[in-house]
C-alpha atoms as a PDB file:
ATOM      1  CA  UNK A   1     197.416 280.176 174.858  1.00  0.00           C
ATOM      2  CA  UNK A   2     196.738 282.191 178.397  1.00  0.00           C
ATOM      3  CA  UNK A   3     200.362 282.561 178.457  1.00  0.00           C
ATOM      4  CA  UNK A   4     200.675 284.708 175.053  1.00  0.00           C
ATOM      5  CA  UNK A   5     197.733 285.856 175.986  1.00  0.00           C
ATOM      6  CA  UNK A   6     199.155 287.769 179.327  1.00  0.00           C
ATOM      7  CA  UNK A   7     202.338 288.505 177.496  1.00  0.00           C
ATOM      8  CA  UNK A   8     200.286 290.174 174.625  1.00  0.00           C
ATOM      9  CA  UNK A   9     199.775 293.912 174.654  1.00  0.00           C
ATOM     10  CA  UNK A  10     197.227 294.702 171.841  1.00  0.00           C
ATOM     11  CA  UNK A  11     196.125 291.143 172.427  1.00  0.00           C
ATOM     12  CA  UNK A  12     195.904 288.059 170.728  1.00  0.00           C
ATOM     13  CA  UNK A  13     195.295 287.519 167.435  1.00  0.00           C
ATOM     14  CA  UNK A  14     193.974 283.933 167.266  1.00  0.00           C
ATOM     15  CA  UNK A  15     193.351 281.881 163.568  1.00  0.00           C
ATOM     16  CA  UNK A  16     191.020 279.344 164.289  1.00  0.00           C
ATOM     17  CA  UNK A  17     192.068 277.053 161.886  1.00  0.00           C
ATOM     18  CA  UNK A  18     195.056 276.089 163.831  1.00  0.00           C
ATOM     19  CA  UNK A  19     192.850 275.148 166.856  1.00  0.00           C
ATOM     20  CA  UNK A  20     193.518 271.370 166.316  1.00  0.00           C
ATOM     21  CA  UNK A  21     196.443 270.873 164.968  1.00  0.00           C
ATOM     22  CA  UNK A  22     197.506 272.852 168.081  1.00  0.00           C
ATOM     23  CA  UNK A  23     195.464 270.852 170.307  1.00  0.00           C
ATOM     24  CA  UNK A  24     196.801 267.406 168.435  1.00  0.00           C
ATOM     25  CA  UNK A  25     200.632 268.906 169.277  1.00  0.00           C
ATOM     26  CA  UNK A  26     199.973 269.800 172.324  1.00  0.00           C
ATOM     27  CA  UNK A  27     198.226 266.034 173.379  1.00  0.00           C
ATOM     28  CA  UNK A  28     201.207 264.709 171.711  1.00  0.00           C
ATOM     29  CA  UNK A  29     204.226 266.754 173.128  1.00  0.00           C
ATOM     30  CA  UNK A  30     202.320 265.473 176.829  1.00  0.00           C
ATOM     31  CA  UNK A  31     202.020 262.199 176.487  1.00  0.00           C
ATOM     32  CA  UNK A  32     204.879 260.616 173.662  1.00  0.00           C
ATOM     33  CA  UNK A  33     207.803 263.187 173.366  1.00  0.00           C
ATOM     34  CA  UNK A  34     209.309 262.348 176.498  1.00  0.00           C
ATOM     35  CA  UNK A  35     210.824 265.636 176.977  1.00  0.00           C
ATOM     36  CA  UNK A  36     212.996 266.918 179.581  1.00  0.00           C
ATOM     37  CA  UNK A  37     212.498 269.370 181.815  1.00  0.00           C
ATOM     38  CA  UNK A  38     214.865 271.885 179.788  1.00  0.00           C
ATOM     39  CA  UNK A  39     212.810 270.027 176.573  1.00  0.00           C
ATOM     40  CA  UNK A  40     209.283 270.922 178.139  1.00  0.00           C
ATOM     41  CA  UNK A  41     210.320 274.277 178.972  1.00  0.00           C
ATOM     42  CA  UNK A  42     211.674 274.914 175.113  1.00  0.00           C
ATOM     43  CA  UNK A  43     208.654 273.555 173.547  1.00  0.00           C
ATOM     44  CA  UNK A  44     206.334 276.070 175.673  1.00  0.00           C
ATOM     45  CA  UNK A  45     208.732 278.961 175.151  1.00  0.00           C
ATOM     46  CA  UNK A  46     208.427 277.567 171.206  1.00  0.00           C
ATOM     47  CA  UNK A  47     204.824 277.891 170.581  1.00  0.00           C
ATOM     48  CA  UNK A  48     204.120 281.301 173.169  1.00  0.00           C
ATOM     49  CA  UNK A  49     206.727 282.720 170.898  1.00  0.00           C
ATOM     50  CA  UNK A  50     204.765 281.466 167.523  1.00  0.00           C
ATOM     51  CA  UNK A  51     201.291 282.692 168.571  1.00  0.00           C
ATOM     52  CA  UNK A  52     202.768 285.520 169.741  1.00  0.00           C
ATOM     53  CA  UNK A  53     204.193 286.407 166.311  1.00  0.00           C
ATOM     54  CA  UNK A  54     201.195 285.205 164.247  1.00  0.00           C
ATOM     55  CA  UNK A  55     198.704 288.041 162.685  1.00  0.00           C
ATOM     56  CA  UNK A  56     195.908 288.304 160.357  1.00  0.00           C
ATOM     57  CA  UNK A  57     196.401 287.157 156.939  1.00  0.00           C
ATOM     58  CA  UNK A  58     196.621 290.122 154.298  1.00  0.00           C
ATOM     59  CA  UNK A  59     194.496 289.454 151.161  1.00  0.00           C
ATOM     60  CA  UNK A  60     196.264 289.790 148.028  1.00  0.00           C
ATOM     61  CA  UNK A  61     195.296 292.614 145.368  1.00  0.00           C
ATOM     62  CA  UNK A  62     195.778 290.052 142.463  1.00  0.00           C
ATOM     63  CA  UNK A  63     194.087 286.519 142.205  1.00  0.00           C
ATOM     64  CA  UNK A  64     196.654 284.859 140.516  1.00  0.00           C
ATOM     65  CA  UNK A  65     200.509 285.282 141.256  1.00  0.00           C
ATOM     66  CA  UNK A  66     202.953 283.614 139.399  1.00  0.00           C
ATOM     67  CA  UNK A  67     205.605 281.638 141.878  1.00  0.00           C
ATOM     68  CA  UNK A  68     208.153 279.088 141.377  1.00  0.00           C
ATOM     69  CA  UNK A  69     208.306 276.402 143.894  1.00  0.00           C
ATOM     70  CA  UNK A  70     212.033 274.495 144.340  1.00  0.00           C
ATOM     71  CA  UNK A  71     211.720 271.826 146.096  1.00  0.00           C
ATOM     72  CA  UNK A  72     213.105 268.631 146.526  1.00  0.00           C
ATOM     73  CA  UNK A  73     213.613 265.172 149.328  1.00  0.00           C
ATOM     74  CA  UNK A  74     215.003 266.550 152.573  1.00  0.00           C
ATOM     75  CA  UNK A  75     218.813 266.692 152.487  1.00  0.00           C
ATOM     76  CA  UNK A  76     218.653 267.797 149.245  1.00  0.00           C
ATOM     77  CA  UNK A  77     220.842 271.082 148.450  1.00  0.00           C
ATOM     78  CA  UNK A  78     218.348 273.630 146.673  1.00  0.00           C
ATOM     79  CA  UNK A  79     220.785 276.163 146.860  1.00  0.00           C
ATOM     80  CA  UNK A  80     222.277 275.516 142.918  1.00  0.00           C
ATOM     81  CA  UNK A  81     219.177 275.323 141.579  1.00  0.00           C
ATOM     82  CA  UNK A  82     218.000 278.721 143.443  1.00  0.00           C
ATOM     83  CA  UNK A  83     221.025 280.290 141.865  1.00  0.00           C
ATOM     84  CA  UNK A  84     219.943 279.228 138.432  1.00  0.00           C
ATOM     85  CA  UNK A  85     216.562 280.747 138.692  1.00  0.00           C
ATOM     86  CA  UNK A  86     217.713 284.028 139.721  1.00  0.00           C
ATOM     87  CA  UNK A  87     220.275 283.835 136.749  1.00  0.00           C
ATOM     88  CA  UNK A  88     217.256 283.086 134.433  1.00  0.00           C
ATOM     89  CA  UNK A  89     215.292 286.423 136.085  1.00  0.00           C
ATOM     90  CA  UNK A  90     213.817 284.977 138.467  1.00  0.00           C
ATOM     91  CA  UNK A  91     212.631 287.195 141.740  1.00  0.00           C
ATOM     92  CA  UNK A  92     213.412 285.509 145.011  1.00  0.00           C
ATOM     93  CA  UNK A  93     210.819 285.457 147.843  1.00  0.00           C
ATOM     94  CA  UNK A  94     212.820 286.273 150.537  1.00  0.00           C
ATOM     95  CA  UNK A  95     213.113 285.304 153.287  1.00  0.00           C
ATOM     96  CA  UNK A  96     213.741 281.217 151.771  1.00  0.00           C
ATOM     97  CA  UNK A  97     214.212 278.804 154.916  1.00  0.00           C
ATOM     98  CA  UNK A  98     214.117 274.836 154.466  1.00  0.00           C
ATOM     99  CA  UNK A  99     212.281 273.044 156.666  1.00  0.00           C
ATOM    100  CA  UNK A 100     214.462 270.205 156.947  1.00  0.00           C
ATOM    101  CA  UNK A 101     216.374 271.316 159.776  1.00  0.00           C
ATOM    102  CA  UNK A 102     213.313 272.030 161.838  1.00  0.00           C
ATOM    103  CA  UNK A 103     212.926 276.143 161.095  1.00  0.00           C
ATOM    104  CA  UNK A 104     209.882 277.142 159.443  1.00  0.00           C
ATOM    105  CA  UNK A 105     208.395 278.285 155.879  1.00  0.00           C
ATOM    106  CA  UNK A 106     208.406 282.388 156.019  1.00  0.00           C
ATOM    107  CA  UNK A 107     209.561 284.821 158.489  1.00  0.00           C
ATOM    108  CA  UNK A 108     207.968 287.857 160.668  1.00  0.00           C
ATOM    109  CA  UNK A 109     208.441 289.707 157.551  1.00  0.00           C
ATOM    110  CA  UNK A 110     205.914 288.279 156.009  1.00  0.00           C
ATOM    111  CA  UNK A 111     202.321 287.473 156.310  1.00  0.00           C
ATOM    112  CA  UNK A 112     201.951 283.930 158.624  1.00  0.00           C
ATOM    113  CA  UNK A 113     204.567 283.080 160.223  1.00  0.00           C
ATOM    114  CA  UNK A 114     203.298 281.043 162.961  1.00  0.00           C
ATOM    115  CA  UNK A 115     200.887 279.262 161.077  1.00  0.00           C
ATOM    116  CA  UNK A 116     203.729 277.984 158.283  1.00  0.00           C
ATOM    117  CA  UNK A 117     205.216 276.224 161.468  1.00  0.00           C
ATOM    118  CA  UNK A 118     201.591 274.532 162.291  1.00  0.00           C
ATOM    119  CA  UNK A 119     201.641 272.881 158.514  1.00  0.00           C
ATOM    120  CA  UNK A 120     205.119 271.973 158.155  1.00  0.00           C
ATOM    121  CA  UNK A 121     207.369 269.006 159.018  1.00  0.00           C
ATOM    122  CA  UNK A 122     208.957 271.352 161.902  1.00  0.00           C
ATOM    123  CA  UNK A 123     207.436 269.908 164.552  1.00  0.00           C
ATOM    124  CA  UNK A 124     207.771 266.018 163.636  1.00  0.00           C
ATOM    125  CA  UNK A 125     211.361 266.389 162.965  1.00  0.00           C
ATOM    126  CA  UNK A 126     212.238 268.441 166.137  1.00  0.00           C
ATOM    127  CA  UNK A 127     209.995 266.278 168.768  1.00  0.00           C
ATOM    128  CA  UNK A 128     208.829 262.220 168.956  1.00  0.00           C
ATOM    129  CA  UNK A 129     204.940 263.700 168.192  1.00  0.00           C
ATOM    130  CA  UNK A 130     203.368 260.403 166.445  1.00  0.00           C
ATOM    131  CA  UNK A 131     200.146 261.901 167.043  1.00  0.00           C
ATOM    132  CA  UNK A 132     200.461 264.846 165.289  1.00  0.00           C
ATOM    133  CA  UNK A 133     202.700 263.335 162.167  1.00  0.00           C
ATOM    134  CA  UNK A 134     199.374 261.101 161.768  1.00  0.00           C
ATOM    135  CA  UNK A 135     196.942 264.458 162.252  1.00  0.00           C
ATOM    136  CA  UNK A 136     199.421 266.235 159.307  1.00  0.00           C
ATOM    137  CA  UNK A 137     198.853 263.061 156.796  1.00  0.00           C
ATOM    138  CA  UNK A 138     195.145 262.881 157.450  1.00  0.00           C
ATOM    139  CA  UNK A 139     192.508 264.217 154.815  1.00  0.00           C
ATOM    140  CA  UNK A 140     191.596 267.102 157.842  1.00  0.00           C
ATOM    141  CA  UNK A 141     195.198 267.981 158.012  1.00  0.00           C
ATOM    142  CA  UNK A 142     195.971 267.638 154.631  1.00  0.00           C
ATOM    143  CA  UNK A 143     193.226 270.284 153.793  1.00  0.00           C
ATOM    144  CA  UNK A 144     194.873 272.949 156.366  1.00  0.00           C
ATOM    145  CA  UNK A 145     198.513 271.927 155.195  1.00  0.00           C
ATOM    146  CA  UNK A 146     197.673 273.239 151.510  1.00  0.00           C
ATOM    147  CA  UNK A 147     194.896 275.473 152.617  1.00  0.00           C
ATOM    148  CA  UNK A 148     197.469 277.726 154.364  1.00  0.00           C
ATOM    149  CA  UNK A 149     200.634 277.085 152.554  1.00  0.00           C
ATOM    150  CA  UNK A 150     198.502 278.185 149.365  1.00  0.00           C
ATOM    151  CA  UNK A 151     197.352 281.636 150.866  1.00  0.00           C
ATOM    152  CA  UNK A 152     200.845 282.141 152.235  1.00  0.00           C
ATOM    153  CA  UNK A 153     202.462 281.672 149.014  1.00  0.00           C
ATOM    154  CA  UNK A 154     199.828 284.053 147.269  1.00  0.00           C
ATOM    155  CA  UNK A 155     200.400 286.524 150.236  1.00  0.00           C
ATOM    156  CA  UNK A 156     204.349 286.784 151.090  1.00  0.00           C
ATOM    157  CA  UNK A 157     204.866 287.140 146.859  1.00  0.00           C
ATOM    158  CA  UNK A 158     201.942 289.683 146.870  1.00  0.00           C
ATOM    159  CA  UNK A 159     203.404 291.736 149.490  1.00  0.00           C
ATOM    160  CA  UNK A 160     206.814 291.900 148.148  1.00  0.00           C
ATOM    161  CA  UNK A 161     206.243 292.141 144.414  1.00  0.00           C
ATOM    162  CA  UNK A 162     204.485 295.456 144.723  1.00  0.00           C
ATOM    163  CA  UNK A 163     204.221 296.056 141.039  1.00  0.00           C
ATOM    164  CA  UNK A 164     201.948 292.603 139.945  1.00  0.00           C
ATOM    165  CA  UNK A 165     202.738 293.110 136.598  1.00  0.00           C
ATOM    166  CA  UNK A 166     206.482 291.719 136.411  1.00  0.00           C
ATOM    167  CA  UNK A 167     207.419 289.617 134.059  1.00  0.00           C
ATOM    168  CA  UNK A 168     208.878 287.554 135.850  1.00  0.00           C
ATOM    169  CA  UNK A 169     207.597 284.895 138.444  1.00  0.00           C
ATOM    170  CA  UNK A 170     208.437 284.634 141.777  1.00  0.00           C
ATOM    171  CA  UNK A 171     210.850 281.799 143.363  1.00  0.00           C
ATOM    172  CA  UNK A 172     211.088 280.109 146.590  1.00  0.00           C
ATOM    173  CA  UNK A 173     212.777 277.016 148.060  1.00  0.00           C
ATOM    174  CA  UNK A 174     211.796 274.680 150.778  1.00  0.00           C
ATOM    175  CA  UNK A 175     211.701 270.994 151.321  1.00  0.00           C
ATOM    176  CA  UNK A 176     208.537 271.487 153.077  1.00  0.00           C
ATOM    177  CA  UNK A 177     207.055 271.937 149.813  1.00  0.00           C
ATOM    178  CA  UNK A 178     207.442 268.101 148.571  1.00  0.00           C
ATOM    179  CA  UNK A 179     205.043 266.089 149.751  1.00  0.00           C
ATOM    180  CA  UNK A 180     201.748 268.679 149.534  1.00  0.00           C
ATOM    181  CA  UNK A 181     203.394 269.666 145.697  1.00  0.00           C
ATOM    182  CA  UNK A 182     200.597 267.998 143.831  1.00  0.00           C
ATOM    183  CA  UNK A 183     198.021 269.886 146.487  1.00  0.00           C
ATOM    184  CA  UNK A 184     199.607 273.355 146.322  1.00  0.00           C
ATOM    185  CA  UNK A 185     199.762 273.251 142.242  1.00  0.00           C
ATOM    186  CA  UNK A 186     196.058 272.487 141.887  1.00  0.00           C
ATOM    187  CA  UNK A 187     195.294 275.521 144.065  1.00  0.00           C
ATOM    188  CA  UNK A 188     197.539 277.854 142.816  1.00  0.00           C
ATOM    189  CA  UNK A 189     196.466 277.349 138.788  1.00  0.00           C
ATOM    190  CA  UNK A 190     199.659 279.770 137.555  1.00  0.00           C
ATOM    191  CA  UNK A 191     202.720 277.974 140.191  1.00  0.00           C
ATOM    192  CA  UNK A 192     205.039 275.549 138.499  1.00  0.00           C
ATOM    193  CA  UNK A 193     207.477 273.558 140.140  1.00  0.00           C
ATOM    194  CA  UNK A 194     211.321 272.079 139.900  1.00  0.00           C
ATOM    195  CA  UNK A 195     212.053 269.108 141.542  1.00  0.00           C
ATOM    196  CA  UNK A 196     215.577 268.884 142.559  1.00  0.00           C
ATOM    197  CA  UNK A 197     217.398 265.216 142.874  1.00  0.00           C
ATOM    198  CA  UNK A 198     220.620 264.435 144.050  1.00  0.00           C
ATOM    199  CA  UNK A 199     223.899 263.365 143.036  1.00  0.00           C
ATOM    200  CA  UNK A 200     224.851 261.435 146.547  1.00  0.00           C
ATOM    201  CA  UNK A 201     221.118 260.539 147.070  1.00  0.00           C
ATOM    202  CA  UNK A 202     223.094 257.952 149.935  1.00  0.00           C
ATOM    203  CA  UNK A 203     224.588 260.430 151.865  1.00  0.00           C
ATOM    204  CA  UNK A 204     221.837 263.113 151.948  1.00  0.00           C
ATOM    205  CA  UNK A 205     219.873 260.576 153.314  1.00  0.00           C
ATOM    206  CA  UNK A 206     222.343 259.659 156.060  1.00  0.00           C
ATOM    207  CA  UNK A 207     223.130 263.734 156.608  1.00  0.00           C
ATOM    208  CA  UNK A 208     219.366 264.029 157.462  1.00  0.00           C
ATOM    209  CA  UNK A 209     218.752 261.182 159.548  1.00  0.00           C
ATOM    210  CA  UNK A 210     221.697 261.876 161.851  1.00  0.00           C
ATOM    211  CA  UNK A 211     220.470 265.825 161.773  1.00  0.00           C
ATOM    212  CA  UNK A 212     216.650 264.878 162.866  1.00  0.00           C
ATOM    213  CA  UNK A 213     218.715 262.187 166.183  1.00  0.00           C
ATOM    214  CA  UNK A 214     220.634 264.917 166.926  1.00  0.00           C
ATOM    215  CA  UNK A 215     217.885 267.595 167.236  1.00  0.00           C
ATOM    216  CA  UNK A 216     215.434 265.436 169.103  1.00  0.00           C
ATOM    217  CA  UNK A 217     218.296 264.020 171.446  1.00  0.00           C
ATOM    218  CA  UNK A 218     218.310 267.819 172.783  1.00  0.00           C
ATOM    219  CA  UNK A 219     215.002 267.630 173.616  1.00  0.00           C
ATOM    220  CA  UNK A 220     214.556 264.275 175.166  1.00  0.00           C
ATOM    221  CA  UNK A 221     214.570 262.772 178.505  1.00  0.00           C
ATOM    222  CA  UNK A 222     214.691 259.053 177.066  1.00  0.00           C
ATOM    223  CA  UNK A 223     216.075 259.485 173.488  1.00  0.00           C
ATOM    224  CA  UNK A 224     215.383 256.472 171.706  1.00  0.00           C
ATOM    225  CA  UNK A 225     218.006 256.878 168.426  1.00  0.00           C
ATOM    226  CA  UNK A 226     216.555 253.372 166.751  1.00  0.00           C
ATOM    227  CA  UNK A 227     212.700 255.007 166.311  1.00  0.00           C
ATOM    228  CA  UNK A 228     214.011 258.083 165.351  1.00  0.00           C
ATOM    229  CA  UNK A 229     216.444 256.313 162.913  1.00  0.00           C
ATOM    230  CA  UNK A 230     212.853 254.194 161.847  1.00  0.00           C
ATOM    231  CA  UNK A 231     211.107 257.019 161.577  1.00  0.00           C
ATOM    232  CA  UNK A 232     212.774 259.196 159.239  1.00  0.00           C
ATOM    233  CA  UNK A 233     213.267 256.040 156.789  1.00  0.00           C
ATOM    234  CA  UNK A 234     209.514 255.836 157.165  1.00  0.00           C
ATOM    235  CA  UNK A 235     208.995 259.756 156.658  1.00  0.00           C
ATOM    236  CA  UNK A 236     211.953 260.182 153.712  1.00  0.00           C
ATOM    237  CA  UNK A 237     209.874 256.768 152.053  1.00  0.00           C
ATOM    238  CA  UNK A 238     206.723 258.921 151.928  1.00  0.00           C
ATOM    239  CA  UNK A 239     208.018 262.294 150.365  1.00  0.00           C
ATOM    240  CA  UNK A 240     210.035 260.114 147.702  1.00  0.00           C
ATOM    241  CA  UNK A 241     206.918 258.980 146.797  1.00  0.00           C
ATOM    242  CA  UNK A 242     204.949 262.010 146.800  1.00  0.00           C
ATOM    243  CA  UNK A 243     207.400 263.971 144.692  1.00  0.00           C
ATOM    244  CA  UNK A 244     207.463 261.147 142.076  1.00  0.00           C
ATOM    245  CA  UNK A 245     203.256 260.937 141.757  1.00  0.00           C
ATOM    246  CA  UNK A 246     203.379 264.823 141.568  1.00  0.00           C
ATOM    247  CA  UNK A 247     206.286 264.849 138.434  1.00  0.00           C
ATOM    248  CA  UNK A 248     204.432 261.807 137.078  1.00  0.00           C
ATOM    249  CA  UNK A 249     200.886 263.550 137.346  1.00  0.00           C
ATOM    250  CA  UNK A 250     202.107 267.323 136.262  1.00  0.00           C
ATOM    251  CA  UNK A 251     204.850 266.747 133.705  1.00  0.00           C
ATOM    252  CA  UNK A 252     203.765 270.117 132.174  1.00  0.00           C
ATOM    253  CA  UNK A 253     203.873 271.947 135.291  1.00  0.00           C
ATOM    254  CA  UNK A 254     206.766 270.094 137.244  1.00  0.00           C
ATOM    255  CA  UNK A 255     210.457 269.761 136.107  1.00  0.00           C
ATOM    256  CA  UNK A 256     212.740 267.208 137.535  1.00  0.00           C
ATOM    257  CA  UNK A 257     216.494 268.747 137.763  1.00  0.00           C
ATOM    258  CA  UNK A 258     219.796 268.209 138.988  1.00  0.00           C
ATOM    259  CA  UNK A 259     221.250 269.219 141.888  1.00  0.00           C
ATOM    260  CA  UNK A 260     223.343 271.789 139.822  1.00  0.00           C
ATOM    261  CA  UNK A 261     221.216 272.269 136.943  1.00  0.00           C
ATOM    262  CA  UNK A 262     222.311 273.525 133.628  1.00  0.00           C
ATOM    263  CA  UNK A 263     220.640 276.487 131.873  1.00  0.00           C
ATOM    264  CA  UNK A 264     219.042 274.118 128.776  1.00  0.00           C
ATOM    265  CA  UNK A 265     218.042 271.492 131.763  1.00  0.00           C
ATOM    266  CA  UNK A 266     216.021 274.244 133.470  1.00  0.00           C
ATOM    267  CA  UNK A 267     214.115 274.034 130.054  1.00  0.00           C
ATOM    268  CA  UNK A 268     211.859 276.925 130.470  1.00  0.00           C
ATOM    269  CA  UNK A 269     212.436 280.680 130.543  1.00  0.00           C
ATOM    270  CA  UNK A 270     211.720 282.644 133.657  1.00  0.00           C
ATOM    271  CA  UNK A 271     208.812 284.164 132.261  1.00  0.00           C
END
């Protein structure tokens, strides 16, 4: 924080909301991550960069904006389904980054970046942080996951719709989306959802395990491949069940598809 601070000209702009998951990731990357020196000096750069980039929220002019969601397990290709939508008239929310290979939900170009990074899977998948993977699935950090994913989702389609009136609602894809799905629908009364499955549900599984060794092997000074390898069974276990409970408890709002889906399986017009 002093560091951003200093490096900050018009000084900086501070949510508190992400006070302790902050605090949580920052106990955590100390004392479990094991990082190198090059690893230590990453993760600082990291999160000066994020509060750096981080500004006020913009309130929306409408209360309720129609969006989309795409979502789906991590390792999942969205990119098919994404395809479909915009076929069907669908307006993309742009820019759309996954969070399964450790990048965040949303972009300087639209409204909280740095905070989409404090309430996705980013973090877990890029560091050993055991700490703050159990702050994330707690009721306190459930509450800020979909607080702020909500208002970001309201905000980014806000700011680039413009015209509120389109017919059309607005689409975005992310894995990060899948386990808070239930959450984010109940906030956001007009959102539906598609839930994308897979045709090689084996090897997106092993694709995505090797991808979250990999990235924390960069980072460590003691990698330790078996609780990684643990870790993301344990992790992939948990959104498999959260995206099942969400289709089972929505089946009006939710859509399970395939990985390439047809126009009929879509089953609902993009208005």
């Amino acid at each position: 924080m002093t560091a951003a601070m200093k490096r900050s000209p018009a000084g900086l702009w501070w949510d508190e909301r992400l006070g302790e998951p902050l605090a949580v990731l920052a106990r955590s990357l100390d004392e479990q991550a094991d990082l190198s020196s090059p690893g230590r000096r990453g993760a600082r750069q990291l999160l000066i960069d994020l509060l750096l980039a981080d500004r006020p929220p913009t309130t929306p002019t409408v209360s309720e904006t129609r969006v989309l969601i795409v979502t789906g397990a991590p390792g999942v290709d969205l990119d098919a389904t994404m395809r479909a939508c915009r076929d069907r008239g669908c307006v993309e929310l742009q820019p759309v980054t996954a969070v399964d290979d450790a990048r965040p939900i949303g972009s300087t170009d639209t409204a909280r970046f740095a905070a989409s990074w404090f309430v996705s899977s980013a973090f877990e998948y890029r560091w050993h942080v055991p700490d703050f993977a159990e702050w994330m699935q707690s009721p306190p950090g459930r509450r800020r996951v979909i607080e702020v994913l909500s208002e970001w989702l309201t905000v980014a389609a806000a700011i680039d719709n413009g015209d509120t009136t389109a017919e059309s609602p607005f689409v975005i894809a992310g894995v990060g989306f899948a386990e808070p799905l239930q959450e984010i629908l109940a906030t956001l009364p007009s959102a539906r959802a598609l839930i994308v499955g897979s045709s090689m549900p084996e090897q997106d599984h092993t694709r995505f395990r090797e991808a979250v060794i990999a990235q924390r092997a960069r980072t460590s000074l003691r990698h330790r491949p078996e609780v990684d390898a643990r870790y993301v069974e344990w992790r992939l276990d948990a959104i498999k069940s959260a995206l099942a409970n969400a289709a089972e408890s929505e089946p009006g709002r939710i859509r399970v598809v395939s990985s390439d889906p047809t126009t009929e399986e879509l089953g609902f017009s993009a208005g």
